[in-house]
Protein backbone atom coordinates (compact mmCIF):
# COMPACT_ATOMS: atom_id res chain seq x y z
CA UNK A 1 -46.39 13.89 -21.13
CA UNK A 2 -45.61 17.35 -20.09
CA UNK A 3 -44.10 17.57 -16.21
CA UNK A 4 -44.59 20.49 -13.73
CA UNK A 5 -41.40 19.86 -11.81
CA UNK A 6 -41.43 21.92 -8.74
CA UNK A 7 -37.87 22.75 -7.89
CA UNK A 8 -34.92 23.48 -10.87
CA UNK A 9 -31.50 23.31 -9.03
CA UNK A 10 -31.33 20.81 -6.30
CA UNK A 11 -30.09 17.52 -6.83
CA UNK A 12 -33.11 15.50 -7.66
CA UNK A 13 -34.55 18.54 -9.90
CA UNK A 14 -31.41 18.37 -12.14
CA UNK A 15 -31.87 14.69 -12.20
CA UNK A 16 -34.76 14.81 -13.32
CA UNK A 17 -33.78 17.14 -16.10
CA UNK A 18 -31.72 14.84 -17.93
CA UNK A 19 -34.05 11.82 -17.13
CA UNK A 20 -37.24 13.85 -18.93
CA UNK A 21 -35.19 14.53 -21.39
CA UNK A 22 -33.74 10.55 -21.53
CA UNK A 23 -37.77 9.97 -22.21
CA UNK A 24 -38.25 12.41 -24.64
CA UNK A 25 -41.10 14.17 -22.69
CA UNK A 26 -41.16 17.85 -22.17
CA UNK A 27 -40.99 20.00 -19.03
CA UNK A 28 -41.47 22.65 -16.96
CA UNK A 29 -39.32 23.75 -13.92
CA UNK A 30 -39.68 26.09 -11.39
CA UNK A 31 -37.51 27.64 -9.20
CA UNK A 32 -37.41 30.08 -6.07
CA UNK A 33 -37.84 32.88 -8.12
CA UNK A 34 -41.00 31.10 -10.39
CA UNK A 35 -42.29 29.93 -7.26
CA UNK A 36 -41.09 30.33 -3.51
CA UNK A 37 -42.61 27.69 -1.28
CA UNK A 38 -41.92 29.78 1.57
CA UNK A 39 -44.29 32.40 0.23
CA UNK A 40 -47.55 33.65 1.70
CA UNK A 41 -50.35 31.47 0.78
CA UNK A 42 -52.05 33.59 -1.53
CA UNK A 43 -48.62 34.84 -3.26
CA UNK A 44 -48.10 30.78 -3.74
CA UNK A 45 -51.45 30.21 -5.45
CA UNK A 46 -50.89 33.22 -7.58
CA UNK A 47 -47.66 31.88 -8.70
CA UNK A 48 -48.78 28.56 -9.36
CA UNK A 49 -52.15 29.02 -11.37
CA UNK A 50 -50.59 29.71 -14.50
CA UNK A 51 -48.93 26.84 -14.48
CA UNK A 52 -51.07 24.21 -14.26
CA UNK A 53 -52.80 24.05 -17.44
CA UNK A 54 -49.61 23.13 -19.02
CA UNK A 55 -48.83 19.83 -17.18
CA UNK A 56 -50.12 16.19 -17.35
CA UNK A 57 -47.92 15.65 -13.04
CA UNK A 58 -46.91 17.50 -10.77
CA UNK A 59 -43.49 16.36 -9.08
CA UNK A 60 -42.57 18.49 -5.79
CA UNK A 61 -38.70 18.12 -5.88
CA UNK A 62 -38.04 20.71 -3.89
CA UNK A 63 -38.23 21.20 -0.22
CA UNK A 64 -36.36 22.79 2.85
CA UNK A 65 -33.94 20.10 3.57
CA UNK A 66 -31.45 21.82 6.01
CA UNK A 67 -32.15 18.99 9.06
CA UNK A 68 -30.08 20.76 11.41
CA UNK A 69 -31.70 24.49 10.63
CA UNK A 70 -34.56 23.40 10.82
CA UNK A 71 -34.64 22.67 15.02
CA UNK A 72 -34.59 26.65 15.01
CA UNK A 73 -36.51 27.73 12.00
CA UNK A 74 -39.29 25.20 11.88
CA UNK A 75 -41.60 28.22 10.82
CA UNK A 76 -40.13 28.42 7.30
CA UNK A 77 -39.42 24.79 7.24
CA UNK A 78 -43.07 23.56 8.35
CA UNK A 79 -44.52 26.21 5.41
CA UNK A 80 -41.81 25.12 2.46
CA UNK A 81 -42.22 20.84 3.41
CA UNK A 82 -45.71 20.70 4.71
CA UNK A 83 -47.98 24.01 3.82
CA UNK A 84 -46.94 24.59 0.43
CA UNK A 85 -47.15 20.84 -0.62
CA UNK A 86 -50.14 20.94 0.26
CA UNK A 87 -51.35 24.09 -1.47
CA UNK A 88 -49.65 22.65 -4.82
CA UNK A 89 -51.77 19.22 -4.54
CA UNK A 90 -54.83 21.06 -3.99
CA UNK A 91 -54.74 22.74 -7.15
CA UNK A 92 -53.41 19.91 -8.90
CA UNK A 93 -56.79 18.13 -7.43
CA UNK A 94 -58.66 21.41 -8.96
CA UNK A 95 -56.76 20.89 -12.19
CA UNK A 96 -57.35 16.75 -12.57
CA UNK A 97 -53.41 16.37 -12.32
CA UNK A 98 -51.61 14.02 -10.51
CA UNK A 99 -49.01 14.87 -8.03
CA UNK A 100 -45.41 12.93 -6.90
CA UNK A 101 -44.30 14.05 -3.58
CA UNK A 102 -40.64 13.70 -2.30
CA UNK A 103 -40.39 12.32 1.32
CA UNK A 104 -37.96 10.81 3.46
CA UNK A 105 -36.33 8.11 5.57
CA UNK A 106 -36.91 10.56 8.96
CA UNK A 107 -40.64 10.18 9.42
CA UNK A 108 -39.47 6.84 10.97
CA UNK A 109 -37.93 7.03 14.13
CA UNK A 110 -35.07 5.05 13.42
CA UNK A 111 -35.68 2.17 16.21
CA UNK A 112 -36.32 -0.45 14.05
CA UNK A 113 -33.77 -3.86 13.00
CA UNK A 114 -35.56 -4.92 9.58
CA UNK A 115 -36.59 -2.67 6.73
CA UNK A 116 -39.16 -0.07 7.22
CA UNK A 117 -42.84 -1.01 5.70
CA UNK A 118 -44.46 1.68 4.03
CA UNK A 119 -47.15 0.96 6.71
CA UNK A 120 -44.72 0.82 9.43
CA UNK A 121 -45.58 3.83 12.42
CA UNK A 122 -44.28 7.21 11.56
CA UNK A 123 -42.66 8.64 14.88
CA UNK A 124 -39.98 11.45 13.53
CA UNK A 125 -36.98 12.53 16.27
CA UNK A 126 -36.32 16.19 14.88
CA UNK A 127 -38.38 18.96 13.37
CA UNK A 128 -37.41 17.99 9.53
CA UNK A 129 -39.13 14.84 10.04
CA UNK A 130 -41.94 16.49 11.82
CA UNK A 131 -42.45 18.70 8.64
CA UNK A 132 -41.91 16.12 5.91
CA UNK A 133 -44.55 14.09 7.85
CA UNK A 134 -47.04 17.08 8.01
CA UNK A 135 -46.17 17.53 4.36
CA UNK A 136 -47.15 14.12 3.62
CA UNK A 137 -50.58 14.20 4.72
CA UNK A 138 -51.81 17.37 3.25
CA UNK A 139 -50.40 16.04 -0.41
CA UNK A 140 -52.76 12.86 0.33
CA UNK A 141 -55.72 14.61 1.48
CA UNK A 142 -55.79 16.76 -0.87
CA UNK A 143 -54.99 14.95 -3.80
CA UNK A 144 -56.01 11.13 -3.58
CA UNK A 145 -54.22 10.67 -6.77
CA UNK A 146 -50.93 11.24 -5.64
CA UNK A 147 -47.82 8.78 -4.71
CA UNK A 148 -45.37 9.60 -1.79
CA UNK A 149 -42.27 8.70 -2.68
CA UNK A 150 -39.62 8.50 1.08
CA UNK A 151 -36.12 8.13 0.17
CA UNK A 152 -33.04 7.81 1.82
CA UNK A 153 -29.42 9.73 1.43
CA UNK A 154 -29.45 11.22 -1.20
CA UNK A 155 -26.68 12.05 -3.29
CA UNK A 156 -25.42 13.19 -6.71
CA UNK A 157 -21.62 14.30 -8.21
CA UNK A 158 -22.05 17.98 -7.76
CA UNK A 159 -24.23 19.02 -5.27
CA UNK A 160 -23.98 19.60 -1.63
CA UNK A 161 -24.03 15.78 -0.56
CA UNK A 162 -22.42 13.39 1.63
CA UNK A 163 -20.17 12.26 -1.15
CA UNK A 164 -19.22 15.56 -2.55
CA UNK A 165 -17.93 16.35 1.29
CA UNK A 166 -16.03 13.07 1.80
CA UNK A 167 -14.33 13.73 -1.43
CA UNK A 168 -13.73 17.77 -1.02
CA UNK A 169 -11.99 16.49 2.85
CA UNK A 170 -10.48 13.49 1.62
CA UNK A 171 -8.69 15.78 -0.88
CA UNK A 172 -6.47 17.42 1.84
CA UNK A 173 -6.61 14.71 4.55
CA UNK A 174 -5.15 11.16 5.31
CA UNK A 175 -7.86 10.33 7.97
CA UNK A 176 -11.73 11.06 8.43
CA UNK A 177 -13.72 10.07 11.60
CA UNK A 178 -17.22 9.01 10.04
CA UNK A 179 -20.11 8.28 12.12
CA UNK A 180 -20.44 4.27 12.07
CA UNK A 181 -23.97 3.75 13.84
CA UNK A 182 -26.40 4.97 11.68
CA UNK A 183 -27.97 2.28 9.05
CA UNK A 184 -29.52 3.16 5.71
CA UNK A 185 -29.07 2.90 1.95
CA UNK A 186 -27.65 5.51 -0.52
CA UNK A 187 -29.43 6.60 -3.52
CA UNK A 188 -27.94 8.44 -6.49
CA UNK A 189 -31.02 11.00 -7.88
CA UNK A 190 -30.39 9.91 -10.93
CA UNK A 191 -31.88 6.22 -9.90
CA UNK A 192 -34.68 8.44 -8.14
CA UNK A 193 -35.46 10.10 -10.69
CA UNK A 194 -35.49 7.52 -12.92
CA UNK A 195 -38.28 5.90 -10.15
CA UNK A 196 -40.22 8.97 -10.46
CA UNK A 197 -40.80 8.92 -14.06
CA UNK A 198 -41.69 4.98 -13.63
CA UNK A 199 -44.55 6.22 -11.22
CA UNK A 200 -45.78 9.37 -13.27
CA UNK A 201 -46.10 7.33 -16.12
CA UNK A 202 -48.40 4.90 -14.12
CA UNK A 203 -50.19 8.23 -12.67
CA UNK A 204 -50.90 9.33 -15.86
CA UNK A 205 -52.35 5.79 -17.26
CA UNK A 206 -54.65 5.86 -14.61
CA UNK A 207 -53.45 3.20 -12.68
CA UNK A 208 -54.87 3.09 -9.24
CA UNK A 209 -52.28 1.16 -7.75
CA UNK A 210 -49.70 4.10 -8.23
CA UNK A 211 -51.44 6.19 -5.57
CA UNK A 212 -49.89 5.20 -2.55
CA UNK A 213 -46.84 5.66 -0.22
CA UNK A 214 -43.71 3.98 -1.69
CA UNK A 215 -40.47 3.47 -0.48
CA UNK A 216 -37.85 4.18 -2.96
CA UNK A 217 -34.11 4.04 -2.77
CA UNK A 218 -31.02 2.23 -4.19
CA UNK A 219 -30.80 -1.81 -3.05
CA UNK A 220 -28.21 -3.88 -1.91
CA UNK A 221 -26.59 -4.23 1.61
CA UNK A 222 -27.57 -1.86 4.22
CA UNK A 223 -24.23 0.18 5.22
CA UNK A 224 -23.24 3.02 7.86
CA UNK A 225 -21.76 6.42 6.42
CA UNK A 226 -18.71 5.41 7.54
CA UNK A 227 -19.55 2.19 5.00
CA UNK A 228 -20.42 5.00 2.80
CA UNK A 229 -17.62 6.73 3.08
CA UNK A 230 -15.11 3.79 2.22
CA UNK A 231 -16.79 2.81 -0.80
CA UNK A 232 -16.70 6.40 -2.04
CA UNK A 233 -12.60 6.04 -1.42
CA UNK A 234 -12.45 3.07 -2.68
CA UNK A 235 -14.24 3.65 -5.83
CA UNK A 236 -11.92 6.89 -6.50
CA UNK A 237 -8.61 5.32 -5.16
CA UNK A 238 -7.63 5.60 -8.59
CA UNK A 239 -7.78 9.29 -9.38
CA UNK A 240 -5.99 10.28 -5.76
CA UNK A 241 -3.09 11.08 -4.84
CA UNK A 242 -2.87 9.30 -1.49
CA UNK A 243 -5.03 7.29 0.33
CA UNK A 244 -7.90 8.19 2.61
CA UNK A 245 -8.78 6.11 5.75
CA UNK A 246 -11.97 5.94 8.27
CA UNK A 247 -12.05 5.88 11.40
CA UNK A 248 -15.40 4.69 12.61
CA UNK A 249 -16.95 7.04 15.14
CA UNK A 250 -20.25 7.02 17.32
CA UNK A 251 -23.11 9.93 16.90
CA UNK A 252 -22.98 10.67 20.28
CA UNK A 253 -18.77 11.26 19.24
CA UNK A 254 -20.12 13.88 16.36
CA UNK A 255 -23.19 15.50 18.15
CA UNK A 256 -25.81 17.79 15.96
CA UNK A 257 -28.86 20.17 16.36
CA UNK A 258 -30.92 17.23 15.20
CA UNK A 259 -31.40 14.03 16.01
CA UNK A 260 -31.09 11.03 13.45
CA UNK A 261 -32.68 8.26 12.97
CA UNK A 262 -30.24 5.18 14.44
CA UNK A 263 -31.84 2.72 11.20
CA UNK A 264 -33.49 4.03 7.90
CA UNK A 265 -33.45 0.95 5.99
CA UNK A 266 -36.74 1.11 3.60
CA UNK A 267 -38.58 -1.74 1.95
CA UNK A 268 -38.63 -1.39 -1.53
CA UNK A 269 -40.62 -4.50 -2.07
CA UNK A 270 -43.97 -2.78 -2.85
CA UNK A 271 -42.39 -0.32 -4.91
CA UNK A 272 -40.20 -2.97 -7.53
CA UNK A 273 -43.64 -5.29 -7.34
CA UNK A 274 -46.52 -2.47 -8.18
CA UNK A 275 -43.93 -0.97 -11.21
CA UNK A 276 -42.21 -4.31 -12.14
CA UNK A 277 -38.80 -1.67 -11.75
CA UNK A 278 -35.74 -3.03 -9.41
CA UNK A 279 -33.25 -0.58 -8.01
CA UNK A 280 -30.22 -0.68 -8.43
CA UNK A 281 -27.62 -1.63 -6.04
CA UNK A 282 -26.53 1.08 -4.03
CA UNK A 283 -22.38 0.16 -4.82
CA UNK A 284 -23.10 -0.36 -8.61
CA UNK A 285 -24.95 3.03 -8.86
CA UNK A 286 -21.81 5.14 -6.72
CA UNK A 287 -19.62 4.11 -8.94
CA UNK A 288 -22.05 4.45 -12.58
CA UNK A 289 -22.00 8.14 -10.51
CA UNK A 290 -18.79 8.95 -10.38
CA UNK A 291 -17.96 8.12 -13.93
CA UNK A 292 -19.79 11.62 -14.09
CA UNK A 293 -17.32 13.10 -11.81
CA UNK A 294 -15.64 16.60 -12.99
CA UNK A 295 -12.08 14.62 -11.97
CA UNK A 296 -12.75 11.44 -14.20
CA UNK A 297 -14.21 13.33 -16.55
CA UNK A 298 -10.84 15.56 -16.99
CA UNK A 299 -9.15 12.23 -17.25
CA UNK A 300 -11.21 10.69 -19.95
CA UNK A 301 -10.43 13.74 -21.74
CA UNK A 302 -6.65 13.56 -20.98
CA UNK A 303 -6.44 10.54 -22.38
CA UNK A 304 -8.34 11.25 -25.37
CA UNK A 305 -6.25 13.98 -25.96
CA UNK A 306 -3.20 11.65 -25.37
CA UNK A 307 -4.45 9.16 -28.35
């Protein structure tokens, strides 16, 4: 199997890397300069064509994903998350190829106490949403073989993250104020990209039941990024030179551009039944994560060094 991965240096892209290469299939990536989503829509399809004969998927990992930007340039973010996706899944309909698109927790309006359903009502609070929605439908009408992945914070060990923050103002400070009234689940891209090779796999087989909307992040109990942000201390108390505490603050204490949603909890029931794959839970994959880290990676090799 030969992937067309659209995207090269965000976090799920360089995920996705080492996964493809876990599975010992080959790969294509493209980056802004192979292929800028924000393009005209002729300069995209130009871009694109020569492409396509080479891949067996499609997986759109990129996307604009600046939530806050985005209330003020919704222009360039409604033609990177919705237009262009749906360019790139009308050629892969052309070309017979299946396509994985990346969505997200904030099509949901975040009002809901149980998990969202992949069926629940889509009713996005800022213009990010409003874009990863629109982006949504034109990969599904376009291409009926195509599955919609929505995820949920996202996070890796070097990228521009929630956890690479806490950890780059933990290092200088005894206290953070963390917003404690939002409710979701964390998911390393490594365990999403992992899900995404599950489901192009089943794409490529054929298998109707892979063309669908899925829900797809790590398990476990639901936390707040305050929640979040403690387990992230807790899991590196060890490596630190003092300790880090959090002080539990409300959204309306930390206002933003954008709203978020209050609750993104996703159901990941349909997903784990139609692959037979469970997620991990979110706690055991931070801290399988930050074994990766550049700090406890200098330490293994201390100690190696030591022996």
């Amino acid at each position: 199997m030969h992937c067309l991965v659209i995207g090269k240096t965000g976090q799920l892209a360089r995920a996705l890397q080492a996964e493809i290469a876990a599975d010992h299939f080959s790969a294509t990536f493209l980056d802004r300069s192979d292929c800028d989503l924000a393009a005209p829509e002729a300069l995209l399809r130009e871009c694109l064509q020569p492409h396509l004969d080479k891949g067996d998927i499609i997986i759109i990992a990129a996307a604009y994903t600046a939530v806050d930007q985005a209330e003020t340039d919704f222009e360039t973010a409604y033609r990177v998350n919705a237009v262009a996706p749906g360019i790139i899944a009308e050629l892969a309909a052309r070309a017979d190829i299946p396509v994985i698109h990346i969505s997200t927790d904030y099509v949901f309006d975040g009002q809901a106490r149980k998990p969202y359903a992949t069926d629940a009502p889509v009713a996005p609070v800022n213009a990010y949403g409003r874009t990863k929605l629109a982006g949504e439908e034109a990969v599904r009408t376009a291409q009926p073989s195509a599955a919609i992945l929505r995820t949920s914070w996202v996070y890796d060990v070097s990228g521009r993250n929630f956890l690479t923050t806490m950890l780059r103002l933990g290092a200088s400070r005894d206290t953070l104020d963390v917003v404690a009234d939002q409710t979701g689940r964390p998911t390393h891209a490594r365990d999403l990209a992992r899900a995404c090779m599950v489901v192009a796999k089943a794409l490529c087989a054929n298998d109707p039941a892979a063309s669908a909307i899925f829900h797809v992040s790590n398990s476990g109990q639901p936390t707040s990024w305050a929640g979040f942000a403690r387990a992230i201390f807790s899991a590196t108390s060890s490596w630190r030179d003092h300790a880090v505490s959090v002080r539990d603050i409300a959204t309306a204490d930390f206002p933003t551009p954008a709203r978020r949603p209050a609750y993104s909890v996703l159901d990941l029931e349909p997903f784990e039944t139609t692959f037979d794959f469970a997620m991990p839970d979110w706690q055991v994959s931070l801290h399988r994560a930050l074994q990766n880290h550049p700090m406890i990676v200098a330490g293994k090799t201390r100690a190696d060094d030591d022996t």
